[in-house]
C-alpha atoms as a PDB file:
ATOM      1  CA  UNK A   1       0.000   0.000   0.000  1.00  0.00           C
ATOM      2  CA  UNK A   2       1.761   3.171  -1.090  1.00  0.00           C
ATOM      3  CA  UNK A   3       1.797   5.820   1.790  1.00  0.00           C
ATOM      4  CA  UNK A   4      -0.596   8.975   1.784  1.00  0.00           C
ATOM      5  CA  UNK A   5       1.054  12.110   0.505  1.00  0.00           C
ATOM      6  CA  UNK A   6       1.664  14.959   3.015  1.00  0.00           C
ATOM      7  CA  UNK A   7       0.914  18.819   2.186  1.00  0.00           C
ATOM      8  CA  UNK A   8       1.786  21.242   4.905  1.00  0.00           C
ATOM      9  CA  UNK A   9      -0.378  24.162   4.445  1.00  0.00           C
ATOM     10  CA  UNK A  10       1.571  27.309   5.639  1.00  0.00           C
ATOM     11  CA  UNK A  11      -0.476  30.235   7.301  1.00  0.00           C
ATOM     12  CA  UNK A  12      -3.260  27.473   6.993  1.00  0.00           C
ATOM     13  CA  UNK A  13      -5.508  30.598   8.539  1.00  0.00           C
ATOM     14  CA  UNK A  14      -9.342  29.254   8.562  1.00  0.00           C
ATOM     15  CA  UNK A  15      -8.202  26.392   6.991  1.00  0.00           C
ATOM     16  CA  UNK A  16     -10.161  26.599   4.034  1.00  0.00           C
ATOM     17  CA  UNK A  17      -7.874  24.255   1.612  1.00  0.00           C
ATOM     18  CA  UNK A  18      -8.130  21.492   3.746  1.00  0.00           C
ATOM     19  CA  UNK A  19     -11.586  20.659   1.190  1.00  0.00           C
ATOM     20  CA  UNK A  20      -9.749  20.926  -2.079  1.00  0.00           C
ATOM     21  CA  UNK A  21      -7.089  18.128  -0.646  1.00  0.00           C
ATOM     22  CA  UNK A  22      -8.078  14.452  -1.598  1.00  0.00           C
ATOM     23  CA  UNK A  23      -8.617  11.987   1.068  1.00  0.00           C
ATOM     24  CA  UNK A  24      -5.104   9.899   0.274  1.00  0.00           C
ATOM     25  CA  UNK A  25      -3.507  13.266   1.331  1.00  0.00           C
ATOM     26  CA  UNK A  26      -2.099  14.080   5.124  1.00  0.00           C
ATOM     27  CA  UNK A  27      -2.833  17.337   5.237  1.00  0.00           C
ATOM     28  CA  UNK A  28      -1.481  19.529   8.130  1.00  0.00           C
ATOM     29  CA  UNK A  29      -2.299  23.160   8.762  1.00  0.00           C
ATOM     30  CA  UNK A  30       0.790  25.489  10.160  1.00  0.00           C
ATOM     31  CA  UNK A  31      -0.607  29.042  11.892  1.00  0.00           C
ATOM     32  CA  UNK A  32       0.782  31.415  14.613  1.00  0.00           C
ATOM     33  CA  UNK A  33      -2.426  30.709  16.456  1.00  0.00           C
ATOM     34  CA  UNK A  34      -4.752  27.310  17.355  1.00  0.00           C
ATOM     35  CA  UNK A  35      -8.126  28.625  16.449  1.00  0.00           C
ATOM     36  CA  UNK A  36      -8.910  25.827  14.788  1.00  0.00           C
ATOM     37  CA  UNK A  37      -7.771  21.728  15.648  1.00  0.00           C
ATOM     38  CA  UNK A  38      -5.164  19.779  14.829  1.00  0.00           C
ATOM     39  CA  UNK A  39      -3.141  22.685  13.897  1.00  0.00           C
ATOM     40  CA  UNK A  40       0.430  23.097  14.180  1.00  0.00           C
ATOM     41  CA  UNK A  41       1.236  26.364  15.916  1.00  0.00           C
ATOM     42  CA  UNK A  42       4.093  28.330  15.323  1.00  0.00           C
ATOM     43  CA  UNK A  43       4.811  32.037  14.973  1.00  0.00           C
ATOM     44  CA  UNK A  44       7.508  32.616  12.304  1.00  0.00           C
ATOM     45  CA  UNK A  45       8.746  35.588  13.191  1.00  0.00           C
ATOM     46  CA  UNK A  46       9.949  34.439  16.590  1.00  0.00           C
ATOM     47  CA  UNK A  47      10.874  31.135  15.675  1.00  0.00           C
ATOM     48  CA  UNK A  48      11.295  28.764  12.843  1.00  0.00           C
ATOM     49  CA  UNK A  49       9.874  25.228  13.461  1.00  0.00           C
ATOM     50  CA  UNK A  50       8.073  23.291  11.393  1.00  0.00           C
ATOM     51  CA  UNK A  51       6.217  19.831  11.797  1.00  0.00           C
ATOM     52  CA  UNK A  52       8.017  16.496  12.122  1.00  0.00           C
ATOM     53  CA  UNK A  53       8.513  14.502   8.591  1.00  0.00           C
ATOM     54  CA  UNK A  54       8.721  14.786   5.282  1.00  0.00           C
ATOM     55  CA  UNK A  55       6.320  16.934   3.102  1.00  0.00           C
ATOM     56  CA  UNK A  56       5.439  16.146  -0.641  1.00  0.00           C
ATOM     57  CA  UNK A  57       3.999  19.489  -0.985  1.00  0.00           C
ATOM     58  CA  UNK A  58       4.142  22.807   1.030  1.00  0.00           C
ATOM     59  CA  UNK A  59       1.270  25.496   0.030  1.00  0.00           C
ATOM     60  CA  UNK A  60       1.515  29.236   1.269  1.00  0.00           C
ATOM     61  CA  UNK A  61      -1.121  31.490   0.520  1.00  0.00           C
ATOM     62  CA  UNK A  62      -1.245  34.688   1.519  1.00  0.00           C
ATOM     63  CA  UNK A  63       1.598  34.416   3.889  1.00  0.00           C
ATOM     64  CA  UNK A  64       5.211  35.161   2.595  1.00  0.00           C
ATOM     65  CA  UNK A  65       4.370  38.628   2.535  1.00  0.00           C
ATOM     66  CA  UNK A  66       3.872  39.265   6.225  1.00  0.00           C
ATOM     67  CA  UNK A  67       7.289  37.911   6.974  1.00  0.00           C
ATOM     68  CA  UNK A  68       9.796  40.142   9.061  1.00  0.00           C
ATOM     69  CA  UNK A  69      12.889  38.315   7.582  1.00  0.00           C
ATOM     70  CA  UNK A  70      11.788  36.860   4.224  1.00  0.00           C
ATOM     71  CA  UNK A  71      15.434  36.023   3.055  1.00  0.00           C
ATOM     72  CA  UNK A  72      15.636  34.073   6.631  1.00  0.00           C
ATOM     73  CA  UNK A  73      12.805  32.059   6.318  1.00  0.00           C
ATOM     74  CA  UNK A  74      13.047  31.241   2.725  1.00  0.00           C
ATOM     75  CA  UNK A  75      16.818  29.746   3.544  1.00  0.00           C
ATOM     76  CA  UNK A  76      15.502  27.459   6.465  1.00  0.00           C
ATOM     77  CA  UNK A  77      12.307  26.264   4.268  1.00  0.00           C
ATOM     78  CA  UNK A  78      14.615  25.387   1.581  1.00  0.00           C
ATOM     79  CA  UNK A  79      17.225  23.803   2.828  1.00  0.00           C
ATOM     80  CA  UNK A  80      14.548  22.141   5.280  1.00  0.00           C
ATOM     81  CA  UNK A  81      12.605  20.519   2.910  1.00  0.00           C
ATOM     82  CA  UNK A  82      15.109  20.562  -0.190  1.00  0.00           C
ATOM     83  CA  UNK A  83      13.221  19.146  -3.055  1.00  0.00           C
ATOM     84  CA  UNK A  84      10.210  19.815  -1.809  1.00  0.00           C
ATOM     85  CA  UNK A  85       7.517  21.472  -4.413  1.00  0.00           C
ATOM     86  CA  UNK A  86       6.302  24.826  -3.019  1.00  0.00           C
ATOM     87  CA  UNK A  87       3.108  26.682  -4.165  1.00  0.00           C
ATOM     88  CA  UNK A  88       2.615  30.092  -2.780  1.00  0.00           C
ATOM     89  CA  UNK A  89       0.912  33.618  -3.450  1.00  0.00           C
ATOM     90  CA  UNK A  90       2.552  36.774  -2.896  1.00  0.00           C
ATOM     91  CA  UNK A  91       0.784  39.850  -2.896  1.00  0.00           C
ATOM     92  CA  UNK A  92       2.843  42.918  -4.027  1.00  0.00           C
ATOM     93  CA  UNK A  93       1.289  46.474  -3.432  1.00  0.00           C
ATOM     94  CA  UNK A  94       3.132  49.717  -4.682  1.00  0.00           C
ATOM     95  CA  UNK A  95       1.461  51.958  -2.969  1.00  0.00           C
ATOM     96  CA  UNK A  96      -0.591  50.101  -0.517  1.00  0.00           C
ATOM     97  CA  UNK A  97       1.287  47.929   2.068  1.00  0.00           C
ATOM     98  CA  UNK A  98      -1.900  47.751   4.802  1.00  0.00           C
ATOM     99  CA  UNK A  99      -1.967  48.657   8.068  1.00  0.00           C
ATOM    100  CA  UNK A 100      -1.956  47.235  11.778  1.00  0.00           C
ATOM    101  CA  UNK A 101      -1.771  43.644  11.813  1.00  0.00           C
ATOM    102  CA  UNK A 102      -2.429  43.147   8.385  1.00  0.00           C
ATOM    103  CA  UNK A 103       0.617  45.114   7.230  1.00  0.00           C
ATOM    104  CA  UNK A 104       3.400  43.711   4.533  1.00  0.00           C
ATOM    105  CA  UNK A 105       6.324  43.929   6.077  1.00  0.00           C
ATOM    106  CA  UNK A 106       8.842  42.905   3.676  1.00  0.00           C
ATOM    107  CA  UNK A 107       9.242  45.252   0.843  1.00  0.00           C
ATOM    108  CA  UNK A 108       8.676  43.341  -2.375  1.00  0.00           C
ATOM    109  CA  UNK A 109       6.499  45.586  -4.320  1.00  0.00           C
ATOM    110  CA  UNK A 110       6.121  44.006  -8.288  1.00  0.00           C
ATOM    111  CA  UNK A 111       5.971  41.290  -9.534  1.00  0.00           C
ATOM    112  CA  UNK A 112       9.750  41.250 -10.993  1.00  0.00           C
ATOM    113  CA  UNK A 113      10.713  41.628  -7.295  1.00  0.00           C
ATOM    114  CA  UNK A 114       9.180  38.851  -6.150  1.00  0.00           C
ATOM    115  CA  UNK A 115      10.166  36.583  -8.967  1.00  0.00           C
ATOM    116  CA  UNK A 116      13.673  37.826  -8.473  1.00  0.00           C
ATOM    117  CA  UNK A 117      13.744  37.348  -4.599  1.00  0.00           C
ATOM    118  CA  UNK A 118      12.068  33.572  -4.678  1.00  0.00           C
ATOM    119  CA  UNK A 119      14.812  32.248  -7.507  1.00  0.00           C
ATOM    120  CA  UNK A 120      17.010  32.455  -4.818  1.00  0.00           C
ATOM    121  CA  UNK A 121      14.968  29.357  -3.120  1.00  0.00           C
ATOM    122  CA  UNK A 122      13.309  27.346  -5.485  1.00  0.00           C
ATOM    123  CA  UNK A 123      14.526  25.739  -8.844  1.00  0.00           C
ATOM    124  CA  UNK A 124      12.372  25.969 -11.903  1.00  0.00           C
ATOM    125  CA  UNK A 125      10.125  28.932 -10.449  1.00  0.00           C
ATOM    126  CA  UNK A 126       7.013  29.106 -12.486  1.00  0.00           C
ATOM    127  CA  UNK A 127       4.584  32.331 -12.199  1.00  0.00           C
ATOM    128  CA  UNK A 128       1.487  30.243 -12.872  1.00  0.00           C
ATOM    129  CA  UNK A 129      -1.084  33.071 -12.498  1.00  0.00           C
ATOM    130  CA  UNK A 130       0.146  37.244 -12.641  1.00  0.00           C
ATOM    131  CA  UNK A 131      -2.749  39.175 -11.941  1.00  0.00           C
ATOM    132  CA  UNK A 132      -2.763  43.273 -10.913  1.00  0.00           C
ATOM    133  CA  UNK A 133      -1.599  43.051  -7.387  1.00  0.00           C
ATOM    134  CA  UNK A 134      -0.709  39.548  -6.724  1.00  0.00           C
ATOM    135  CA  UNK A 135       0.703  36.244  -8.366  1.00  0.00           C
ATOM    136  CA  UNK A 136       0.304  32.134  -7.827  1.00  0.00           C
ATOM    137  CA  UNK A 137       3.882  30.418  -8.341  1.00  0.00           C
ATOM    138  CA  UNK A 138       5.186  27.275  -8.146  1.00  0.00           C
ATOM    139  CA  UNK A 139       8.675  25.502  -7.555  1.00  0.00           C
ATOM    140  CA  UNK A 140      10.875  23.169  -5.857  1.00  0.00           C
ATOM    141  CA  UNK A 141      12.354  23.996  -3.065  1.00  0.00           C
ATOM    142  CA  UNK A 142      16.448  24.287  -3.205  1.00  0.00           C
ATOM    143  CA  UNK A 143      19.399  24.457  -1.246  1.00  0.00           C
ATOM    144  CA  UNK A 144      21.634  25.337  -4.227  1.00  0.00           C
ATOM    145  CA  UNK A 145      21.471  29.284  -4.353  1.00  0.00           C
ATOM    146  CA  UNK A 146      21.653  29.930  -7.873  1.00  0.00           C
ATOM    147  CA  UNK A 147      19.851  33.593  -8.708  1.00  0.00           C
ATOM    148  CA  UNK A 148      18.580  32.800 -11.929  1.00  0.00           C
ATOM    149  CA  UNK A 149      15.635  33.710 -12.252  1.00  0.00           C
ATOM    150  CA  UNK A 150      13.055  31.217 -14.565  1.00  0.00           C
ATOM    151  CA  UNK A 151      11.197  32.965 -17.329  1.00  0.00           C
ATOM    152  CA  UNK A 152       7.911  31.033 -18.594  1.00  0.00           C
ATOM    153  CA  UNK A 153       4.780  32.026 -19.293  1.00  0.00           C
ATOM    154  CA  UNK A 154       1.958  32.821 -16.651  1.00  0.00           C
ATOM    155  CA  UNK A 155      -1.178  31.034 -17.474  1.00  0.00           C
ATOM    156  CA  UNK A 156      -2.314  34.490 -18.417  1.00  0.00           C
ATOM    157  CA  UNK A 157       0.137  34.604 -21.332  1.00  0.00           C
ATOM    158  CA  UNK A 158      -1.887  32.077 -22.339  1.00  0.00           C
ATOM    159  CA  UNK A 159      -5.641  32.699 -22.181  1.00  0.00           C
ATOM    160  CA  UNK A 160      -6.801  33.648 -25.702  1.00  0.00           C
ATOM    161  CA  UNK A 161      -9.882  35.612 -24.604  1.00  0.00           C
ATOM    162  CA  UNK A 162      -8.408  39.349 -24.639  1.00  0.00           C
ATOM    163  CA  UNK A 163     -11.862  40.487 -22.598  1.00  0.00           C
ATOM    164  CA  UNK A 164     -12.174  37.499 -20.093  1.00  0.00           C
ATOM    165  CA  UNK A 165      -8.500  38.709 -18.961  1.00  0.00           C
ATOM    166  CA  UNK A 166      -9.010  42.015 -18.931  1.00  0.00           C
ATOM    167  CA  UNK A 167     -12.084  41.114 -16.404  1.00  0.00           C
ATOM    168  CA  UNK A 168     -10.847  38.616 -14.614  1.00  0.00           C
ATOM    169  CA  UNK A 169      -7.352  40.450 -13.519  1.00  0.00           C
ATOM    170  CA  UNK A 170      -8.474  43.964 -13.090  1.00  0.00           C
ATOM    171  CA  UNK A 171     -11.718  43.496 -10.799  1.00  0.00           C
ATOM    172  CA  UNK A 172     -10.910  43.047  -6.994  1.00  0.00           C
END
């Protein structure tokens, strides 16, 4: 019997991906607080810590941004889980970084930034979705520090309806 795949879910929040994750899948949510069970709490600008084992897939959405040390955190998760794909958002905002607890606080503020920054940690970094203010990427996670940065196509290089784009990545 092959064993279940794990995804750690990283700022897992309300947990709302735990539905979109099969039943062969471990999934385990990582938060700075407990609201909800079974979660594994741990506040990453204090500490770094993550669960026991090894992790087929590690999803962040929504979270990377609101790192103090970005370039600290990214170098532990790689070379942590080395090998490891990694699927995360990153919301960049020129002009609005947010306030009180919902504040940015690391400074990436475009999308070349960002792309830039995560080549640094993950090999064969993939923008999969660049919309107005924010972008879905994917990668492995690497312990090699190489700085070049992977240029493909977003999925919304590809769409071939001009208006549907136009809809879909200026409305928030």
């Amino acid at each position: 019997m092959r064993p279940k795949d794990r995804i750690m879910d990283l700022g897992a929040g309300n947990q709302k991906l735990r539905k979109y994750i099969p039943d062969n899948c471990d999934y385990v949510p990582v938060d700075c607080t407990d609201k909800l069970a079974n979660t594994f709490v741990v506040d990453f600008n204090d500490e770094f810590r993550l669960p026991e084992g090894k992790f087929d897939v590690i999803v962040s959405l929504g979270f990377v941004e609101y790192l103090v040390d970005l370039d600290d955190f990214m170098d532990k998760l790689s070379t942590h889980s080395d090998g490891t794909f990694f699927l995360f958002t990153y919301a960049y905002f020129k002009d609005n970084p947010g306030k009180g607890k919902f504040k940015k606080l690391n400074k990436l503020r475009t999308f070349d930034e960002v792309q830039e920054k995560f080549s640094n940690y993950l090999e064969d970094l993939r923008p999969i979705l660049h919309l107005k203010k924010a972008a879905l990427f994917s990668g492995t996670l690497t312990s090699k520090r190489t700085n070049k940065p992977t240029l493909t196509k977003s999925l919304n290089d590809s769409l071939p309806l001009p208006k549907f784009r136009d809809y879909l990545f200026t409305r928030r």
